[in-house]
PDB file of N, CA and C in Angstrom:
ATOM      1  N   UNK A   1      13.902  28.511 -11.117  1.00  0.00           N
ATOM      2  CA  UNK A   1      14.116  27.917  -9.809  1.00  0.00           C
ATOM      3  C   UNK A   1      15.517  27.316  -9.753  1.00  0.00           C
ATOM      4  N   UNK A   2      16.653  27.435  -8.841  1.00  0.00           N
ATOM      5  CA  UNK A   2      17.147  26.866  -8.493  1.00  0.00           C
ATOM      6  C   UNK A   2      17.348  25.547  -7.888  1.00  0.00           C
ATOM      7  N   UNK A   3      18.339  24.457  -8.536  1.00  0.00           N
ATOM      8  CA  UNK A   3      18.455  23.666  -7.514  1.00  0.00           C
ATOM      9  C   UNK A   3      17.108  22.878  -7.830  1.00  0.00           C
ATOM     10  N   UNK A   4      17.198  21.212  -7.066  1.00  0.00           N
ATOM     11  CA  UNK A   4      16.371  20.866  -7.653  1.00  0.00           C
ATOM     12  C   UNK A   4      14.877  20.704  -6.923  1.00  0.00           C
ATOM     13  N   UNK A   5      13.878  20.354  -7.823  1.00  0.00           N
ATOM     14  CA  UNK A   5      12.507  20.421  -7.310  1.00  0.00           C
ATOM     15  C   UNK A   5      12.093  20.225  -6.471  1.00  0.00           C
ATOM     16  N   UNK A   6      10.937  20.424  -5.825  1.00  0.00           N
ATOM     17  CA  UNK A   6      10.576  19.838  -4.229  1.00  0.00           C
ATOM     18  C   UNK A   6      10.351  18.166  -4.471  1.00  0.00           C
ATOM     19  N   UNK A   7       9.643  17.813  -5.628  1.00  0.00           N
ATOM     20  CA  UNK A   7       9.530  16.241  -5.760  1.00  0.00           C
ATOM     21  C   UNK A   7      10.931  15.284  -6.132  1.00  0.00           C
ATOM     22  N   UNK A   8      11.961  16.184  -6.416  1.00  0.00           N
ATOM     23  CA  UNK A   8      13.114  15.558  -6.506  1.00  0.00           C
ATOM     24  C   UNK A   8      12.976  15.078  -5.463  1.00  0.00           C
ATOM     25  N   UNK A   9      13.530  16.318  -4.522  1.00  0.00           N
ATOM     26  CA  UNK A   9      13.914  16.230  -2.913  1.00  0.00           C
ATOM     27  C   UNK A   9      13.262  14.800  -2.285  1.00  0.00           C
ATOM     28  N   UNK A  10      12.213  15.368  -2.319  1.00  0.00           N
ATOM     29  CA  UNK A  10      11.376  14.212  -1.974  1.00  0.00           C
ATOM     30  C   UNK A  10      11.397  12.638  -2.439  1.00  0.00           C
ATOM     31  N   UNK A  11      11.824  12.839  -3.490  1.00  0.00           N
ATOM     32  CA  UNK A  11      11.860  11.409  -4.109  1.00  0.00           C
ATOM     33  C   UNK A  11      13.366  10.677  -3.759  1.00  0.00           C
ATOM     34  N   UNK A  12      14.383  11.092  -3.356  1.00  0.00           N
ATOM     35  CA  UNK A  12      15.752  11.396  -2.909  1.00  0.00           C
ATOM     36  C   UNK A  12      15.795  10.826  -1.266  1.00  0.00           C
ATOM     37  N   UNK A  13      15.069  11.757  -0.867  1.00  0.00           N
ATOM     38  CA  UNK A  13      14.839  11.089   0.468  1.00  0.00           C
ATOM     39  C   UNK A  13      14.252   9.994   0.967  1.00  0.00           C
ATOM     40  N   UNK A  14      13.146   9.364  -0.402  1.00  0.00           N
ATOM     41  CA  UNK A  14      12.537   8.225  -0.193  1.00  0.00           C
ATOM     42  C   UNK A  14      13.437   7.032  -0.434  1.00  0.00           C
ATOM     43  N   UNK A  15      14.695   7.382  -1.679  1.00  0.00           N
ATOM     44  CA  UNK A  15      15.406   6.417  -1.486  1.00  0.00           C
ATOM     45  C   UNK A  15      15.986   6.127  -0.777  1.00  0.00           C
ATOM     46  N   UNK A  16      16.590   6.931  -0.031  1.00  0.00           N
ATOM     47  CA  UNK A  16      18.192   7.074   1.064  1.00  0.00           C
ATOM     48  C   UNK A  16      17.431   6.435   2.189  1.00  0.00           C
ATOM     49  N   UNK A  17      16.150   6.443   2.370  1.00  0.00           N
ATOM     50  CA  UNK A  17      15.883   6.128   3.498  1.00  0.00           C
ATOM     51  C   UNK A  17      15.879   4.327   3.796  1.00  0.00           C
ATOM     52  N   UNK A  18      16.545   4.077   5.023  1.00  0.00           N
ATOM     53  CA  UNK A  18      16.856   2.511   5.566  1.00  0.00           C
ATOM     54  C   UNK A  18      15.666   2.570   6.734  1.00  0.00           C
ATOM     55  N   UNK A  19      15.051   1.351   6.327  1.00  0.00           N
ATOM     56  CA  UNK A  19      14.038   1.540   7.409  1.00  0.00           C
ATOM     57  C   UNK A  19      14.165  -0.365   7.581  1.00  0.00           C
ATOM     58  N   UNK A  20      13.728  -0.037   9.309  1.00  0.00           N
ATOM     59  CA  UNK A  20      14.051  -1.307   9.485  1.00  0.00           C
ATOM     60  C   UNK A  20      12.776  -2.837   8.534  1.00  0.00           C
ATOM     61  N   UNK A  21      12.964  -3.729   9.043  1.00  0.00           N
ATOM     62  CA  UNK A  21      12.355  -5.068   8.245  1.00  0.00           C
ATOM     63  C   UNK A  21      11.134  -5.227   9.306  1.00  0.00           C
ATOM     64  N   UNK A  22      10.394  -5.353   7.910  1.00  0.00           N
ATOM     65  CA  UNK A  22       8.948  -5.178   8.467  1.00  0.00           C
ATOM     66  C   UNK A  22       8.021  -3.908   8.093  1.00  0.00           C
ATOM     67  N   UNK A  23       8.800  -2.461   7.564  1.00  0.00           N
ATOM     68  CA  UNK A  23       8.074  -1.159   7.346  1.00  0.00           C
ATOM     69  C   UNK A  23       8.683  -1.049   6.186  1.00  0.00           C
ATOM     70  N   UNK A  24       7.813   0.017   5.321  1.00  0.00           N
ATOM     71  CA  UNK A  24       7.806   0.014   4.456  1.00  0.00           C
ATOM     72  C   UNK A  24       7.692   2.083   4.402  1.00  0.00           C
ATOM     73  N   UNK A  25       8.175   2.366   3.189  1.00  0.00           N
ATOM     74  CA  UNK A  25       7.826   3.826   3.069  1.00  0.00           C
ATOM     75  C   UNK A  25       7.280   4.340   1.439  1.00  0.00           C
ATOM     76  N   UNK A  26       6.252   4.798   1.673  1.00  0.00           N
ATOM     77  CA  UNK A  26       5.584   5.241  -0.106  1.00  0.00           C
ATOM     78  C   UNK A  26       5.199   6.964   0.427  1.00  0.00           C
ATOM     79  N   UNK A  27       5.155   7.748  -0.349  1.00  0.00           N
ATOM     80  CA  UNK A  27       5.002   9.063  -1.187  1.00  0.00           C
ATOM     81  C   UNK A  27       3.556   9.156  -0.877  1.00  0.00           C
ATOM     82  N   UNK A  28       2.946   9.532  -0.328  1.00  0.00           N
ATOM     83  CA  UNK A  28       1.544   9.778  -0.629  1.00  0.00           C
ATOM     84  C   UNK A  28       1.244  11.258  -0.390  1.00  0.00           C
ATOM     85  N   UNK A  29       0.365  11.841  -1.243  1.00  0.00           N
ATOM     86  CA  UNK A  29      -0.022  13.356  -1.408  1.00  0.00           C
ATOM     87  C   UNK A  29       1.488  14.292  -1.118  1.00  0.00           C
ATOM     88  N   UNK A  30       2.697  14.000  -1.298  1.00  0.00           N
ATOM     89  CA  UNK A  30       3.524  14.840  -1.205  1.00  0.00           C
ATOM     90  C   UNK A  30       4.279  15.083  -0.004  1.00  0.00           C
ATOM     91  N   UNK A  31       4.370  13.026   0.806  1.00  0.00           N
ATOM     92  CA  UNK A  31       4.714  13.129   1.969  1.00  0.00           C
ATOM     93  C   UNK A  31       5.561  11.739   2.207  1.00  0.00           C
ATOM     94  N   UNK A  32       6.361  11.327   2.622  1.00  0.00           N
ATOM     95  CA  UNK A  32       6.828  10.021   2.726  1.00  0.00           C
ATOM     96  C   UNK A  32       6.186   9.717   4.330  1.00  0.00           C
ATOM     97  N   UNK A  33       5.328   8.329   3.979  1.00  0.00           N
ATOM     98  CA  UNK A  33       4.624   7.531   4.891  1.00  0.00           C
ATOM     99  C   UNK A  33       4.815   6.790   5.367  1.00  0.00           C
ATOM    100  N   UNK A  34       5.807   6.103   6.531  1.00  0.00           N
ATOM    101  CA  UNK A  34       6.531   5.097   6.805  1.00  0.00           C
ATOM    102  C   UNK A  34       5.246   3.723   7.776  1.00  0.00           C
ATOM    103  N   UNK A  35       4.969   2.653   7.012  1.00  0.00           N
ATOM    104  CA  UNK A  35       3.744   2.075   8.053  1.00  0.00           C
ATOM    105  C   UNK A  35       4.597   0.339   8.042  1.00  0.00           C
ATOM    106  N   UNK A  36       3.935  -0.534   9.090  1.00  0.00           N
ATOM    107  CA  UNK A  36       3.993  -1.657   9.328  1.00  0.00           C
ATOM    108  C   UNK A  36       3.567  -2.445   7.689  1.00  0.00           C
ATOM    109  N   UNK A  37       4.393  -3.211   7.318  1.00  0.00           N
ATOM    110  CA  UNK A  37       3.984  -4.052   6.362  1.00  0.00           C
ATOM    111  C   UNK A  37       2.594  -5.293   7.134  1.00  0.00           C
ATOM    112  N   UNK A  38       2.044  -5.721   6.315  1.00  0.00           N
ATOM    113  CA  UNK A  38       0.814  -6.713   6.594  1.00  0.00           C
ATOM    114  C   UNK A  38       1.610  -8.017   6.922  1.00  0.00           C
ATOM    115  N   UNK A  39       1.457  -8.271   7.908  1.00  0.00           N
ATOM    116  CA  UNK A  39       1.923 -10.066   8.286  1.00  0.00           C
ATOM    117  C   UNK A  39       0.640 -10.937   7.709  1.00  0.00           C
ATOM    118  N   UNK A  40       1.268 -12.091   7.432  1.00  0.00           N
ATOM    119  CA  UNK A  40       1.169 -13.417   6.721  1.00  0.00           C
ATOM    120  C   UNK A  40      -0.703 -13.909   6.852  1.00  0.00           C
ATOM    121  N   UNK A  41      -0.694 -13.465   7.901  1.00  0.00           N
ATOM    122  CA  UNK A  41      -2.456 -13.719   8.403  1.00  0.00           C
ATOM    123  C   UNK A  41      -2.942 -12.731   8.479  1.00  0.00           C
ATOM    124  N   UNK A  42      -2.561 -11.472   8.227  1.00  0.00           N
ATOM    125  CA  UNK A  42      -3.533 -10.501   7.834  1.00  0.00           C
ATOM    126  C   UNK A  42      -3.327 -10.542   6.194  1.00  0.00           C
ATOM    127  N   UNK A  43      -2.892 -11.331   5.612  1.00  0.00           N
ATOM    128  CA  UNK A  43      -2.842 -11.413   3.890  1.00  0.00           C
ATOM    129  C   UNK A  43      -4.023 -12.659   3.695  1.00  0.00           C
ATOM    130  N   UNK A  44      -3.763 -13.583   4.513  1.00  0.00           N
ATOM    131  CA  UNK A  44      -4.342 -14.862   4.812  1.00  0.00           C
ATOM    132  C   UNK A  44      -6.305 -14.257   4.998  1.00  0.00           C
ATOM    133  N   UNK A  45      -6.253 -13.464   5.587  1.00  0.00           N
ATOM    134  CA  UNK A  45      -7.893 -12.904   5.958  1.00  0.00           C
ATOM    135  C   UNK A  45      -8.159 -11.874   5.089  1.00  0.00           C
ATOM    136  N   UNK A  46      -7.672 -11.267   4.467  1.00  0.00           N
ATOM    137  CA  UNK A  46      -7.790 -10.534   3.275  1.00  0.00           C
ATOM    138  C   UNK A  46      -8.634 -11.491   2.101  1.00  0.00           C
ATOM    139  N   UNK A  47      -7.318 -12.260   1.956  1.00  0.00           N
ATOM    140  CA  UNK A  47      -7.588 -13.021   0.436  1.00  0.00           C
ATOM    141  C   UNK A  47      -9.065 -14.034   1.137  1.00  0.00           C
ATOM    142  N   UNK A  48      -9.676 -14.265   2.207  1.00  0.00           N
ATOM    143  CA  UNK A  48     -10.778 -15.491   2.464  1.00  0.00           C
ATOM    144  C   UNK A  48     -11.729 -14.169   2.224  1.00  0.00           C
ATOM    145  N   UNK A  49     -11.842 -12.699   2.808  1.00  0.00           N
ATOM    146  CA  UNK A  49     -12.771 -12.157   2.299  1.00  0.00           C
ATOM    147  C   UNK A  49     -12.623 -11.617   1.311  1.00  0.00           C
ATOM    148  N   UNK A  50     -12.236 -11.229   0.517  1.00  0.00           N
ATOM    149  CA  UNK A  50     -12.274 -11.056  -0.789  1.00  0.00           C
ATOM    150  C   UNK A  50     -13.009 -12.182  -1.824  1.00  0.00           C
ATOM    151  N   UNK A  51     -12.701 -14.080  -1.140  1.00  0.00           N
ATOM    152  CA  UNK A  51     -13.039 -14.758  -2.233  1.00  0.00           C
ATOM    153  C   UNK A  51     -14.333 -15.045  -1.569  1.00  0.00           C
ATOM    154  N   UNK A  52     -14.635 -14.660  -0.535  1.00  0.00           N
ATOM    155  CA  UNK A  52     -16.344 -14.611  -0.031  1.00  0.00           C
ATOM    156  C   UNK A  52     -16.950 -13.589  -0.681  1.00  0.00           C
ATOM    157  N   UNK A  53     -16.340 -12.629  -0.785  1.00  0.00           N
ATOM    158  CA  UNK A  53     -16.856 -11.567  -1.365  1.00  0.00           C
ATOM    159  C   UNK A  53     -17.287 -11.929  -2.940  1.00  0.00           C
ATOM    160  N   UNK A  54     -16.530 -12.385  -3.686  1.00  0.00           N
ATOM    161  CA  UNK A  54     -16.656 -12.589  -5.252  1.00  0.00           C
ATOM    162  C   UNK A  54     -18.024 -14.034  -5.092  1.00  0.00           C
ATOM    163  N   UNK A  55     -17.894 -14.646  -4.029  1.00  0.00           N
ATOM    164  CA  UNK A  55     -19.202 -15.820  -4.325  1.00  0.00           C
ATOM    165  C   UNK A  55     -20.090 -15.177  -3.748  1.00  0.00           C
ATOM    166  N   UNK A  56     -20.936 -14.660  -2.635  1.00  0.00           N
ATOM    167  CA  UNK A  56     -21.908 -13.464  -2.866  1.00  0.00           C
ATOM    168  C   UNK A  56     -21.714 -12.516  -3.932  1.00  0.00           C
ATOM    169  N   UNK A  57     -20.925 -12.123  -4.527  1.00  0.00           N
ATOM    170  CA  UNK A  57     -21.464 -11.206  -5.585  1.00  0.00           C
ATOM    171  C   UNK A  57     -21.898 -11.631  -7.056  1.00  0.00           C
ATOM    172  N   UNK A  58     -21.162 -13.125  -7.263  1.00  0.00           N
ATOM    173  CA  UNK A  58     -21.279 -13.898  -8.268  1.00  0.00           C
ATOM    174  C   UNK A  58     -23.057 -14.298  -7.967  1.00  0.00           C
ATOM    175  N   UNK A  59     -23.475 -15.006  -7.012  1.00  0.00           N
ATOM    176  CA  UNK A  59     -24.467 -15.658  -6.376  1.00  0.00           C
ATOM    177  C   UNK A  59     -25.862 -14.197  -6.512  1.00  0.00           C
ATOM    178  N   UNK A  60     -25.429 -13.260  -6.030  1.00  0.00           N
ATOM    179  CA  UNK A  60     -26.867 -11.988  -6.636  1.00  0.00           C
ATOM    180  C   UNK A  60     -26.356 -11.653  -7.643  1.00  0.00           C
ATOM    181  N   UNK A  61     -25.822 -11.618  -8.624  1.00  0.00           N
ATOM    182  CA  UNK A  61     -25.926 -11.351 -10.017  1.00  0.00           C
ATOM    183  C   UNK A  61     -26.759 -13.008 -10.488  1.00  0.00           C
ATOM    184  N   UNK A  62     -26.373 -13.790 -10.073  1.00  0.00           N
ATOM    185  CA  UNK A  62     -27.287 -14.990 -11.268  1.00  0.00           C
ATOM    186  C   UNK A  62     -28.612 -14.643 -10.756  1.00  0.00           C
ATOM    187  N   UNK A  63     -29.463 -14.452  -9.203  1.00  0.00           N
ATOM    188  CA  UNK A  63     -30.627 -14.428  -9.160  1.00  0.00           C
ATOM    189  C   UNK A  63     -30.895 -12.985 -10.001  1.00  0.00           C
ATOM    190  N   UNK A  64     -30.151 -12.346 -10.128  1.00  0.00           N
ATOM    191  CA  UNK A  64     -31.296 -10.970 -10.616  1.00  0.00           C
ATOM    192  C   UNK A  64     -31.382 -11.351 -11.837  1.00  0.00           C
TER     193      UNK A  64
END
């Protein structure tokens, strides 16, 4: 093959790329994905269910 790989390419273009503040770009299945980063309160409601999540799951593991 000539020249370089398709995942070079690809990986090349993921750097060069300037994207404005606030988005973000990752590689997925062989594609660069450009999406909205998570603001401050959607991190904020994440992390309250997640630690609800671990005390129900903590809470049916002691009864069983």
């Amino acid at each position: 093959m000539n020249g370089p790989d398709l995942d070079e390419v690809l990986w090349q273009a993921w750097k060069a790329m300037e994207l404005p503040e606030g988005y973000r770009a990752e590689i997925i299945e062989g594609a660069i994905e450009v999406s909205p980063t998570g603001r401050f309160t959607h991190a904020l409601i994440v992390n309250r269910l997640r630690d609800a999540l671990a005390i129900l799951l903590k809470d049916s593991a002691t009864r069983n």
